[in-house]
N, C-alpha and C. Protein backbone atom coordinates (compact mmCIF):
# COMPACT_ATOMS: atom_id res chain seq x y z
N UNK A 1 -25.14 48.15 -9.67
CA UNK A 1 -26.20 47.18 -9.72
C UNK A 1 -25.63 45.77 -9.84
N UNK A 2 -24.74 45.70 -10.66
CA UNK A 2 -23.93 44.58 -11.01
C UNK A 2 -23.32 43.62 -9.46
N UNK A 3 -22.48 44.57 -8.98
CA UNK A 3 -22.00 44.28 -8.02
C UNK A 3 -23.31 43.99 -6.78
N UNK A 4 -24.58 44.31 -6.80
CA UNK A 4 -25.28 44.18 -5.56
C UNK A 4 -25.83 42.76 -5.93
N UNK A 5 -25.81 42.79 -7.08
CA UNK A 5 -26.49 40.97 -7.74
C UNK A 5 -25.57 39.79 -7.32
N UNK A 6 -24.53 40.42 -7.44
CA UNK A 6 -23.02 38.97 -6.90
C UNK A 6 -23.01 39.40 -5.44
N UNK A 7 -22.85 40.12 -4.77
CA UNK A 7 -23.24 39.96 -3.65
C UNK A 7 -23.77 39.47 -2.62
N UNK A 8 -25.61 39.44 -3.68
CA UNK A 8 -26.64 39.21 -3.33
C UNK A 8 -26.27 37.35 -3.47
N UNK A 9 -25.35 37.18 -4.40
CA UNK A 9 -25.76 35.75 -4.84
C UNK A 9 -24.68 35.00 -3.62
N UNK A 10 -23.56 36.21 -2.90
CA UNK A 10 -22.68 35.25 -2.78
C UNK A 10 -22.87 35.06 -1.21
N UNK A 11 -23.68 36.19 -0.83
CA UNK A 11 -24.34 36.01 0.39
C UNK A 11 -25.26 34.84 0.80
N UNK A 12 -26.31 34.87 -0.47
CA UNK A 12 -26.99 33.55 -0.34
C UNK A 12 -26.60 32.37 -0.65
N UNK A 13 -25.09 31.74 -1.10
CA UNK A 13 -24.93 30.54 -1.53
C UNK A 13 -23.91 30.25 -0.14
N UNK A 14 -23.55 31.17 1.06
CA UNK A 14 -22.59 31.57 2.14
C UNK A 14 -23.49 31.26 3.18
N UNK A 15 -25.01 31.65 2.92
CA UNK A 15 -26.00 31.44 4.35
C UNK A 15 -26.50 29.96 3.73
N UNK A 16 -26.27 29.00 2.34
CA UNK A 16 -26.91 28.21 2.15
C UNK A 16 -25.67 26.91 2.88
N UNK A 17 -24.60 27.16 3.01
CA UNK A 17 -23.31 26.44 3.29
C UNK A 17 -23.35 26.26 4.44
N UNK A 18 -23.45 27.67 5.33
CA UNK A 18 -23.55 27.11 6.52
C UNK A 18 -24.98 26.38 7.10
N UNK A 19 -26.15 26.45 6.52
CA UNK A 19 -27.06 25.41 7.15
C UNK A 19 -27.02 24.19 6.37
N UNK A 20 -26.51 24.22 5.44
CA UNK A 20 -26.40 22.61 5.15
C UNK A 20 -25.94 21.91 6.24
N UNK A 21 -26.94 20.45 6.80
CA UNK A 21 -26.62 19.81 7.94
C UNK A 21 -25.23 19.04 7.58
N UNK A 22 -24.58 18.75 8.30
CA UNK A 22 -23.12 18.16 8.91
C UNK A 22 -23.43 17.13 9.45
N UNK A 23 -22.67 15.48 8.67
CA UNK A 23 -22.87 14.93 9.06
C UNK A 23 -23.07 14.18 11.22
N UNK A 24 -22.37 15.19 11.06
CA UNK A 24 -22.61 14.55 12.95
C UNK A 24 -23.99 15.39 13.57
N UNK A 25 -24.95 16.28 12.69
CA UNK A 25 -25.75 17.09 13.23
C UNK A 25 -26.90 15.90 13.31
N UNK A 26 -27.11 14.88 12.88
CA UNK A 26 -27.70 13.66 13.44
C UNK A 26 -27.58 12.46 13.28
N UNK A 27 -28.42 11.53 13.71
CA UNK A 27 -27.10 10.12 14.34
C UNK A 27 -27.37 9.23 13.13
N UNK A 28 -26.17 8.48 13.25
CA UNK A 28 -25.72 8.18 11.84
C UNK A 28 -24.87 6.60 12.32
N UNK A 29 -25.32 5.55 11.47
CA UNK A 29 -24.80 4.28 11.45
C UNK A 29 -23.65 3.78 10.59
N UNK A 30 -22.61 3.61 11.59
CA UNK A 30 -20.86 3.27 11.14
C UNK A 30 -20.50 1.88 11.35
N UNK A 31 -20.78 1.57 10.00
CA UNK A 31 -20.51 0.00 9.44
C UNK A 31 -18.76 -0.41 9.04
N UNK A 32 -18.14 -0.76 10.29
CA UNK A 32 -16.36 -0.75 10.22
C UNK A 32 -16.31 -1.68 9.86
N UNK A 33 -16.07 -2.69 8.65
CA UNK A 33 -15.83 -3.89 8.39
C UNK A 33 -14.91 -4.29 8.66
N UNK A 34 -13.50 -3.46 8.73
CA UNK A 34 -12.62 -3.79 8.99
C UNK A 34 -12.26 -4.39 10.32
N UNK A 35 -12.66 -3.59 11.56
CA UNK A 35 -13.10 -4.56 12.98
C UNK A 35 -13.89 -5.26 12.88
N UNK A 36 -14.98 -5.40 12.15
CA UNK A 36 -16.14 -6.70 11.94
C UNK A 36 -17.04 -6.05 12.93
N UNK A 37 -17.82 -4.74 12.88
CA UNK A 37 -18.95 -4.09 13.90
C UNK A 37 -19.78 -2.95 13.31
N UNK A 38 -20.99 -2.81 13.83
CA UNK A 38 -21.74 -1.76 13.34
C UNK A 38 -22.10 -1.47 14.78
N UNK A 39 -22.61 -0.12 14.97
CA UNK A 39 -22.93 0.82 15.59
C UNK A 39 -23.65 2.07 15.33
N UNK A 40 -24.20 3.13 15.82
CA UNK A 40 -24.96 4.30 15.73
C UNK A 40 -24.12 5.13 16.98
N UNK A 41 -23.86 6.09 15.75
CA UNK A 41 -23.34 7.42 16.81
C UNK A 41 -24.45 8.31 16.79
N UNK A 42 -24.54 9.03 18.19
CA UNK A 42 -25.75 9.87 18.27
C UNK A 42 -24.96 11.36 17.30
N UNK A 43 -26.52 11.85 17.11
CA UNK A 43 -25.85 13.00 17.14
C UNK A 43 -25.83 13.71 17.94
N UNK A 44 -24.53 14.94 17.25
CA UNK A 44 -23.80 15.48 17.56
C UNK A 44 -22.08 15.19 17.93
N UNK A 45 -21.95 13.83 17.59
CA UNK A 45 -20.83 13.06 18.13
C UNK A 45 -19.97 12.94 16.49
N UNK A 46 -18.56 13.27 17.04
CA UNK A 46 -18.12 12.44 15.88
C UNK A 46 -17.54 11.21 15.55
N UNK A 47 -16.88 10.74 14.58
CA UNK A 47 -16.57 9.43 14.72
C UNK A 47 -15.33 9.42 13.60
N UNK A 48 -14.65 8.52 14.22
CA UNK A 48 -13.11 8.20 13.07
C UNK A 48 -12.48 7.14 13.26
N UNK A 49 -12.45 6.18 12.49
CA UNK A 49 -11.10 4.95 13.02
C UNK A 49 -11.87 4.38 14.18
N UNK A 50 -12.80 3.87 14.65
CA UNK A 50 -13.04 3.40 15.97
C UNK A 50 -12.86 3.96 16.94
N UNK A 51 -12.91 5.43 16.19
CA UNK A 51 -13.45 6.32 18.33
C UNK A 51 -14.21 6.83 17.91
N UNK A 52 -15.15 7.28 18.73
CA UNK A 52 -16.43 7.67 19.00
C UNK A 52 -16.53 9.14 20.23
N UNK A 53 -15.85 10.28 19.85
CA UNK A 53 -15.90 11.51 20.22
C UNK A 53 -17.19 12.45 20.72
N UNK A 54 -17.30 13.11 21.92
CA UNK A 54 -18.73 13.29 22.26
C UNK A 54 -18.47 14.97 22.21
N UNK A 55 -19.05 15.72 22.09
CA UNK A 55 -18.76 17.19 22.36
C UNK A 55 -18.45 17.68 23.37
N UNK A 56 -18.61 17.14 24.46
CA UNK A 56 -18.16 17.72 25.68
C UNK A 56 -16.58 16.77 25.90
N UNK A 57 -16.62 15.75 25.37
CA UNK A 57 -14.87 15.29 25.30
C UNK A 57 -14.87 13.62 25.67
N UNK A 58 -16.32 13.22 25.73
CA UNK A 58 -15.96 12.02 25.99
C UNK A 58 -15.39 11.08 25.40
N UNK A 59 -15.01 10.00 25.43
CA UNK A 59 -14.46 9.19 24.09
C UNK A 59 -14.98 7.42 24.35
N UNK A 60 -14.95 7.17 23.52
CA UNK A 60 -15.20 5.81 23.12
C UNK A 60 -14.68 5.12 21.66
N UNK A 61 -13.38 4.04 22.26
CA UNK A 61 -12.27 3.56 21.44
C UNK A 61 -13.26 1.98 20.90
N UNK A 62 -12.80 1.52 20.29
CA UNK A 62 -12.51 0.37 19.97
C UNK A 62 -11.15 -0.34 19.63
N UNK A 63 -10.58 -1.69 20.13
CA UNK A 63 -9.61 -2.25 19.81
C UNK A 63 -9.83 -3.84 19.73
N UNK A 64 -9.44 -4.66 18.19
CA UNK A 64 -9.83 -5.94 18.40
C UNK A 64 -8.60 -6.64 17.90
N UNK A 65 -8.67 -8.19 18.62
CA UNK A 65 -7.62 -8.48 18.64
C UNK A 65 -7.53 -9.92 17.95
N UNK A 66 -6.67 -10.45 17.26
CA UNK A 66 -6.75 -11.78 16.81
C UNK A 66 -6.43 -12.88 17.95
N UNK A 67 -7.20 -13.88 18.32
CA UNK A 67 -6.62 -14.90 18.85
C UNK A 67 -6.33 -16.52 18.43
N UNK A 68 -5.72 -16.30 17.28
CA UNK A 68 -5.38 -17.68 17.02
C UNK A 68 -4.41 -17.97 16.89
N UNK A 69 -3.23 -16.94 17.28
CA UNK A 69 -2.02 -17.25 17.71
C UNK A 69 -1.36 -17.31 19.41
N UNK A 70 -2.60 -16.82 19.83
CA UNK A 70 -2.36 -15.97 21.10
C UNK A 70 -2.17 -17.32 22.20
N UNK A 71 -1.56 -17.22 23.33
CA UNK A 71 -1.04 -18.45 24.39
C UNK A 71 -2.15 -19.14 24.65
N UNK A 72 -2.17 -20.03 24.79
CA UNK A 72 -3.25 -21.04 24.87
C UNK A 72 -3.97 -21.00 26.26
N UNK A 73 -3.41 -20.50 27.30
CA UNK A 73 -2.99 -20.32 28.47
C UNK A 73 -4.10 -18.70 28.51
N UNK A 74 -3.31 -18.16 28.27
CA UNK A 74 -3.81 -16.51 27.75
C UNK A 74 -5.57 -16.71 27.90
N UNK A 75 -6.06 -17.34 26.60
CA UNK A 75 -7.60 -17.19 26.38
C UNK A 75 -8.41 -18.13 26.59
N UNK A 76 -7.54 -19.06 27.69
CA UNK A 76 -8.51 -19.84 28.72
C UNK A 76 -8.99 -19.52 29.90
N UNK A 77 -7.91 -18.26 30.14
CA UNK A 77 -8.30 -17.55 30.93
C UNK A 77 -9.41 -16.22 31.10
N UNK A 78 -9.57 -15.97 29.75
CA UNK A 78 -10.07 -14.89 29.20
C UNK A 78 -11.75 -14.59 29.78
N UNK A 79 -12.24 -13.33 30.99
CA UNK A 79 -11.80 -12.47 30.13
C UNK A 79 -10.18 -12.00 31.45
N UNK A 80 -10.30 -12.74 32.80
CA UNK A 80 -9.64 -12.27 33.85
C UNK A 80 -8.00 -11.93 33.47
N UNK A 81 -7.38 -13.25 32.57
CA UNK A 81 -6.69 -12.56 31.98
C UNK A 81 -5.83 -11.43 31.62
N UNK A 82 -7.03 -10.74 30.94
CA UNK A 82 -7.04 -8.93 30.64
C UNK A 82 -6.84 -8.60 31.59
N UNK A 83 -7.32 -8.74 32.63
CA UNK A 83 -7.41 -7.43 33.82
C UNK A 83 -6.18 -6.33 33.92
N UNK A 84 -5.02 -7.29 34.11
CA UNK A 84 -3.65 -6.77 34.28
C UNK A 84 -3.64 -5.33 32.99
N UNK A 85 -3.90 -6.20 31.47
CA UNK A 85 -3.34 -5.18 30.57
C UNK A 85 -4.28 -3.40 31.22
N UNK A 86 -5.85 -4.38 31.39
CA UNK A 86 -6.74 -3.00 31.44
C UNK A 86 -5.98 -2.42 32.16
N UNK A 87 -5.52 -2.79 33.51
CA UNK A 87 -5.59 -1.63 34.49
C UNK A 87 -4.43 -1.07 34.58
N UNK A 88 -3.15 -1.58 33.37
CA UNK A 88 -2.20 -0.53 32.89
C UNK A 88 -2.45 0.10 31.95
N UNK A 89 -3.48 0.28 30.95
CA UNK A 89 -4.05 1.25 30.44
C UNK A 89 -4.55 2.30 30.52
N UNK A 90 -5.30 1.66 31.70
CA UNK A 90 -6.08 3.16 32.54
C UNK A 90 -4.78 3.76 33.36
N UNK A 91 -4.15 3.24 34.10
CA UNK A 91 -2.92 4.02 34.54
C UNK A 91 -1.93 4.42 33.80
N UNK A 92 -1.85 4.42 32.33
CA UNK A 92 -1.41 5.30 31.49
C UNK A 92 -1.68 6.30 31.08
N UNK A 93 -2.96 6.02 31.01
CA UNK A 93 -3.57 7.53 30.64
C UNK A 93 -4.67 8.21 31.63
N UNK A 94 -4.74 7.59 32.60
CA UNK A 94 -5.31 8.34 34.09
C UNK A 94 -4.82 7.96 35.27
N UNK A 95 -5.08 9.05 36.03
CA UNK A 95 -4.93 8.41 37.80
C UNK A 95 -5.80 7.84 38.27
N UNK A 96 -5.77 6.38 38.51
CA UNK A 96 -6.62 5.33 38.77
C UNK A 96 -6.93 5.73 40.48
N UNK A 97 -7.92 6.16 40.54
CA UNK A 97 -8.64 6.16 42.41
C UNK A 97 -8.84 5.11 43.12
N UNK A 98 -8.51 3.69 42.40
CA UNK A 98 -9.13 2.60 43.09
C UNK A 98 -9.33 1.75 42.51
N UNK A 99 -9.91 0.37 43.20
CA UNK A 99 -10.03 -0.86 41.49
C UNK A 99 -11.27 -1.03 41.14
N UNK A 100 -11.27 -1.26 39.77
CA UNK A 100 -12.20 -1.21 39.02
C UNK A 100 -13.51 -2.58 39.69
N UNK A 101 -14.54 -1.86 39.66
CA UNK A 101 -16.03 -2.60 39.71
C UNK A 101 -16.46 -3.79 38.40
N UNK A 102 -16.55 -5.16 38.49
CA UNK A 102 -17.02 -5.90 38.06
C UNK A 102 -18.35 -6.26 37.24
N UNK A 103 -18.50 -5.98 36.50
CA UNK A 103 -19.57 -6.82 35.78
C UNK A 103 -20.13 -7.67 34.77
N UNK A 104 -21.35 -8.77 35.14
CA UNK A 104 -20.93 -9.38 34.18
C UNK A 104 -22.48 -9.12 33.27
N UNK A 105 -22.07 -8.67 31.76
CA UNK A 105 -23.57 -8.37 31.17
C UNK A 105 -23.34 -8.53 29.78
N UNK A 106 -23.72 -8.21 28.84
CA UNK A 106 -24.17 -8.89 27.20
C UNK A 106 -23.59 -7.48 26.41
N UNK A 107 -22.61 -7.81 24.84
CA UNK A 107 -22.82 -6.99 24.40
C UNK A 107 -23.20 -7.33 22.92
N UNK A 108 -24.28 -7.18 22.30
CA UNK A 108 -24.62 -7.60 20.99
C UNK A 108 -25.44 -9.13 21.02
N UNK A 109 -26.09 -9.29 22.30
CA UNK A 109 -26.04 -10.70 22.77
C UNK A 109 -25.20 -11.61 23.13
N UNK A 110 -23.77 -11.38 23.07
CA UNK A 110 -22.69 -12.22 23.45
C UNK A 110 -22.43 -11.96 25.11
N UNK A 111 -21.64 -12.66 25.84
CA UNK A 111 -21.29 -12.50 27.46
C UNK A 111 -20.36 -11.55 27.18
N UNK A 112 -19.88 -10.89 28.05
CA UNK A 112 -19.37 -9.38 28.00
C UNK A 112 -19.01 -9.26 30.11
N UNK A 113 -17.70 -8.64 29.75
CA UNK A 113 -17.23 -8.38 31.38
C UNK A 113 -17.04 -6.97 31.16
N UNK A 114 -17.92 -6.28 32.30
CA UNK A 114 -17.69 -4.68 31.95
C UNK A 114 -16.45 -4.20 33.33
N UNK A 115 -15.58 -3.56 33.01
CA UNK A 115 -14.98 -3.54 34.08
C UNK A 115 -15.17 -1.46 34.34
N UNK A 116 -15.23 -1.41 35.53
CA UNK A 116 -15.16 0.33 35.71
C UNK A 116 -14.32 0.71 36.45
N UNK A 117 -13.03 1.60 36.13
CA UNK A 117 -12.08 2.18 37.30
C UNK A 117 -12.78 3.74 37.48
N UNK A 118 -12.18 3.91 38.48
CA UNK A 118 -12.51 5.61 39.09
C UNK A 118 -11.56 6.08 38.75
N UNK A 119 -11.37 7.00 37.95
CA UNK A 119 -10.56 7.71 37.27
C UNK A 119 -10.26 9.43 37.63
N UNK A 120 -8.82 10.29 37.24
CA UNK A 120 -9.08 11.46 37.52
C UNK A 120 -7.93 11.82 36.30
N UNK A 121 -8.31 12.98 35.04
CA UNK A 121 -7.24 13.12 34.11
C UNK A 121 -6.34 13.26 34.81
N UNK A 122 -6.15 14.65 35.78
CA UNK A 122 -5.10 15.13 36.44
C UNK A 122 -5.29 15.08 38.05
N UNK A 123 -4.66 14.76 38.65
CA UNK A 123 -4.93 14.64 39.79
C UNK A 123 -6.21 15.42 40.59
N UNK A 124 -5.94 16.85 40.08
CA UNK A 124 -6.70 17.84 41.26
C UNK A 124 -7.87 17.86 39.96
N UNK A 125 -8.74 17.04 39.25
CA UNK A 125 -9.71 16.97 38.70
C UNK A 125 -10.85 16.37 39.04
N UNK A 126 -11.79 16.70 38.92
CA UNK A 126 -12.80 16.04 39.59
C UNK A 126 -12.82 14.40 38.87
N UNK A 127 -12.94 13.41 39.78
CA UNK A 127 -13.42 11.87 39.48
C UNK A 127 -14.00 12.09 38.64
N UNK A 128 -14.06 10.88 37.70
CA UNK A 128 -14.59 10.35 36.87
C UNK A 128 -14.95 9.19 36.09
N UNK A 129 -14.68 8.06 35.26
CA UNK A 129 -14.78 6.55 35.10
C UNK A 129 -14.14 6.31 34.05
N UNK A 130 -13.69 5.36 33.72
CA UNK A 130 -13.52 4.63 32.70
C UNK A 130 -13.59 3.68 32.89
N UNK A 131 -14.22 2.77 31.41
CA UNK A 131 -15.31 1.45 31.20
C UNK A 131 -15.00 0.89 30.46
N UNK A 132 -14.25 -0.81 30.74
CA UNK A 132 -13.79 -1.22 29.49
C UNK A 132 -14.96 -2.45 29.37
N UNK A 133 -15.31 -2.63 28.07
CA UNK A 133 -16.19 -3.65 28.01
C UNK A 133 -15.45 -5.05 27.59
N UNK A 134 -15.71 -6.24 27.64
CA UNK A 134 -14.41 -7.06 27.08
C UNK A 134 -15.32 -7.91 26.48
N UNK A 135 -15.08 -8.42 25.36
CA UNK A 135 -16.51 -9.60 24.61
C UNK A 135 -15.37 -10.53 23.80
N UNK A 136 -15.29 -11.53 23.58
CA UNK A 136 -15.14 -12.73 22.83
C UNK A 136 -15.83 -12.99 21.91
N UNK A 137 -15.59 -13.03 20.42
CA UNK A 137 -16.68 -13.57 19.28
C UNK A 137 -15.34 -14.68 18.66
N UNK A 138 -15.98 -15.45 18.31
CA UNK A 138 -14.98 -16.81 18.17
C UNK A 138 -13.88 -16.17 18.09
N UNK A 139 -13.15 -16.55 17.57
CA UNK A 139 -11.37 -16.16 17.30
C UNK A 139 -10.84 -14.51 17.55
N UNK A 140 -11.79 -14.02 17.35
CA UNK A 140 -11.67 -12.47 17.95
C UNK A 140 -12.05 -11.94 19.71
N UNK A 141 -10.93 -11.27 19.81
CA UNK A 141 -11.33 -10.43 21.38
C UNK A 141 -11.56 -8.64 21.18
N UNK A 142 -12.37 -8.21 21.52
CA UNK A 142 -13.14 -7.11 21.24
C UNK A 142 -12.97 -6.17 22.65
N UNK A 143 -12.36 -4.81 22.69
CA UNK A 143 -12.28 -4.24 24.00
C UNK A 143 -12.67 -3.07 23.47
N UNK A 144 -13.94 -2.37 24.48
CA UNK A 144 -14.45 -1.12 24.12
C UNK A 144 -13.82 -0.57 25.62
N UNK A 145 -13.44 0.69 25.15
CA UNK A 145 -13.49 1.42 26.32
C UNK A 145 -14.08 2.98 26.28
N UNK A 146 -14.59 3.48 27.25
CA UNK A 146 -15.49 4.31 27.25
C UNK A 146 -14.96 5.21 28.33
N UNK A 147 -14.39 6.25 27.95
CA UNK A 147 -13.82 7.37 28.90
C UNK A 147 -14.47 8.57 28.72
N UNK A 148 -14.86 9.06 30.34
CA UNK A 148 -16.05 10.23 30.41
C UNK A 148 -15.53 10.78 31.13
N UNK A 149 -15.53 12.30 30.28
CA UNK A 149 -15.33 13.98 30.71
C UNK A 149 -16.20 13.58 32.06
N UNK A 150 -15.41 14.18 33.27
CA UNK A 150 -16.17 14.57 34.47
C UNK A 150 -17.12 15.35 34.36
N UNK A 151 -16.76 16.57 33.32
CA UNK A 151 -18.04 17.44 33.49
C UNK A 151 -19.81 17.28 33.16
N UNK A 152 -19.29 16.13 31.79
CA UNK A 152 -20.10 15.76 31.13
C UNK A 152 -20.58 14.00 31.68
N UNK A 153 -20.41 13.74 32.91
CA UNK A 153 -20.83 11.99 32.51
C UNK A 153 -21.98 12.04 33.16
N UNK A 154 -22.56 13.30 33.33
CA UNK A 154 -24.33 12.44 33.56
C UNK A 154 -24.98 12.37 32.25
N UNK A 155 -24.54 13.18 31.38
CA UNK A 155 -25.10 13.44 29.91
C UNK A 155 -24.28 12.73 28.95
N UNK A 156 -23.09 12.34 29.19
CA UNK A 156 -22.87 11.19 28.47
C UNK A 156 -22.51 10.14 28.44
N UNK A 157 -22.85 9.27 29.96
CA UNK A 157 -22.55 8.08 30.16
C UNK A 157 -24.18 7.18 29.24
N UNK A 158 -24.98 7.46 29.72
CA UNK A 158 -26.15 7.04 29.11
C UNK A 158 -26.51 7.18 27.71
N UNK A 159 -25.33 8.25 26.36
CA UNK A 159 -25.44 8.36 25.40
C UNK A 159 -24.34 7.35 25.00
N UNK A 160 -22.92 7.16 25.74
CA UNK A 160 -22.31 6.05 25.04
C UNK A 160 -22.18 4.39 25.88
N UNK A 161 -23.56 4.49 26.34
CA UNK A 161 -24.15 2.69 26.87
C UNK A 161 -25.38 2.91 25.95
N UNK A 162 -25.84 3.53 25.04
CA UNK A 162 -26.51 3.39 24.36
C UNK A 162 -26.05 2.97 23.09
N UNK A 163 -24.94 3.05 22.63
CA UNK A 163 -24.40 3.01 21.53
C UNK A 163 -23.51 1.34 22.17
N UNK A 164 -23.03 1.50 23.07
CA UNK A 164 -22.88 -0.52 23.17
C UNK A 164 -23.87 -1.07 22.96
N UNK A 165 -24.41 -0.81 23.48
CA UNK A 165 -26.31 -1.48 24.01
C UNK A 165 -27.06 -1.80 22.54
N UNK A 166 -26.48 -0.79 21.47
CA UNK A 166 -26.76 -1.14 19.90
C UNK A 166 -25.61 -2.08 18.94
N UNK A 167 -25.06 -2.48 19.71
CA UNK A 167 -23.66 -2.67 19.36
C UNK A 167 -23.73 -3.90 18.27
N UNK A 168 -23.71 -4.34 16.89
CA UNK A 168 -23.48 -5.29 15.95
C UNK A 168 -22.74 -6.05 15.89
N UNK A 169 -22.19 -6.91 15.75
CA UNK A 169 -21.15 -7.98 15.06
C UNK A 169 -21.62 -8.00 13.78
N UNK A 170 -20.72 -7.67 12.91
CA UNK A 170 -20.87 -8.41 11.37
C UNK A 170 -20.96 -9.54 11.16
């Protein structure tokens, strides 16, 4: 009898563990002071250090940069500048199909250059994108980039332009 009571108890404190919700089981607002940004990850996504992980594999980085030492030259040019670094980035970590698409649009209300290459992880993989966003807030330069699983970018290109599209400055 003894033993069916601890059982009983350890069964139910085992089915109470696993439904306790997890934080990524819904969407949840990540206040990084340390980059100076707030955001909302949907759920199901996780989040660490300024990436933004999707379940099917997409990712979304953040990287910000100081410019008040930076060439004078450098961030008069800004954002064209960049271009060079982006598009050895993406050819570091993908096979670039082609050059990246131009745009010019807002992130947080600030001007923002979205740039998009056609991307493939491994060669014989199906296309796919990567999206760097580039924004200026006074003395800071701000680069999001947004890399989407082929399998997944109809379902998660529109979940992580939703999460720029919410995008804060502190």
């Amino acid at each position: 009898m003894r033993c069916s009571r601890l059982t009983a108890a350890l069964l139910l404190t085992l089915s109470a563990c696993k439904m306790a919700p997890r934080p990524e089981d819904s969407a949840r607002v990540v206040e990084d002071k340390a980059r100076g940004v707030r955001y909302t990850v949907p759920a199901g996504w996780q989040s660490h250090d300024g990436e933004i992980l999707s379940a099917s594999g997409s990712l979304l980085t953040l990287r910000v940069y100081d410019l008040v030492e930076a060439d004078k030259t450098f961030v008069a040019g800004l954002p064209d500048t960049l271009l060079p670094q982006l598009e050895e980035w993406a050819k570091y970590y993908y096979v670039v199909d082609g050059p990246p698409t131009r745009e010019e649009t807002t992130v947080a209300g600030l001007p923002a250059t979205e740039w998009t290459y056609p991307i493939r992880i491994r060669p014989k993989d199906p296309q796919s994108k990567v999206t760097y966003w580039v924004v200026r807030r006074a003395t800071r330069l701000f680069i999001i980039r947004a890399a989407f699983a082929a399998r997944a970018l109809g379902k998660d290109e529109p979940a992580l332009r939703g999460i720029v599209d919410g995008w804060e400055f502190l």
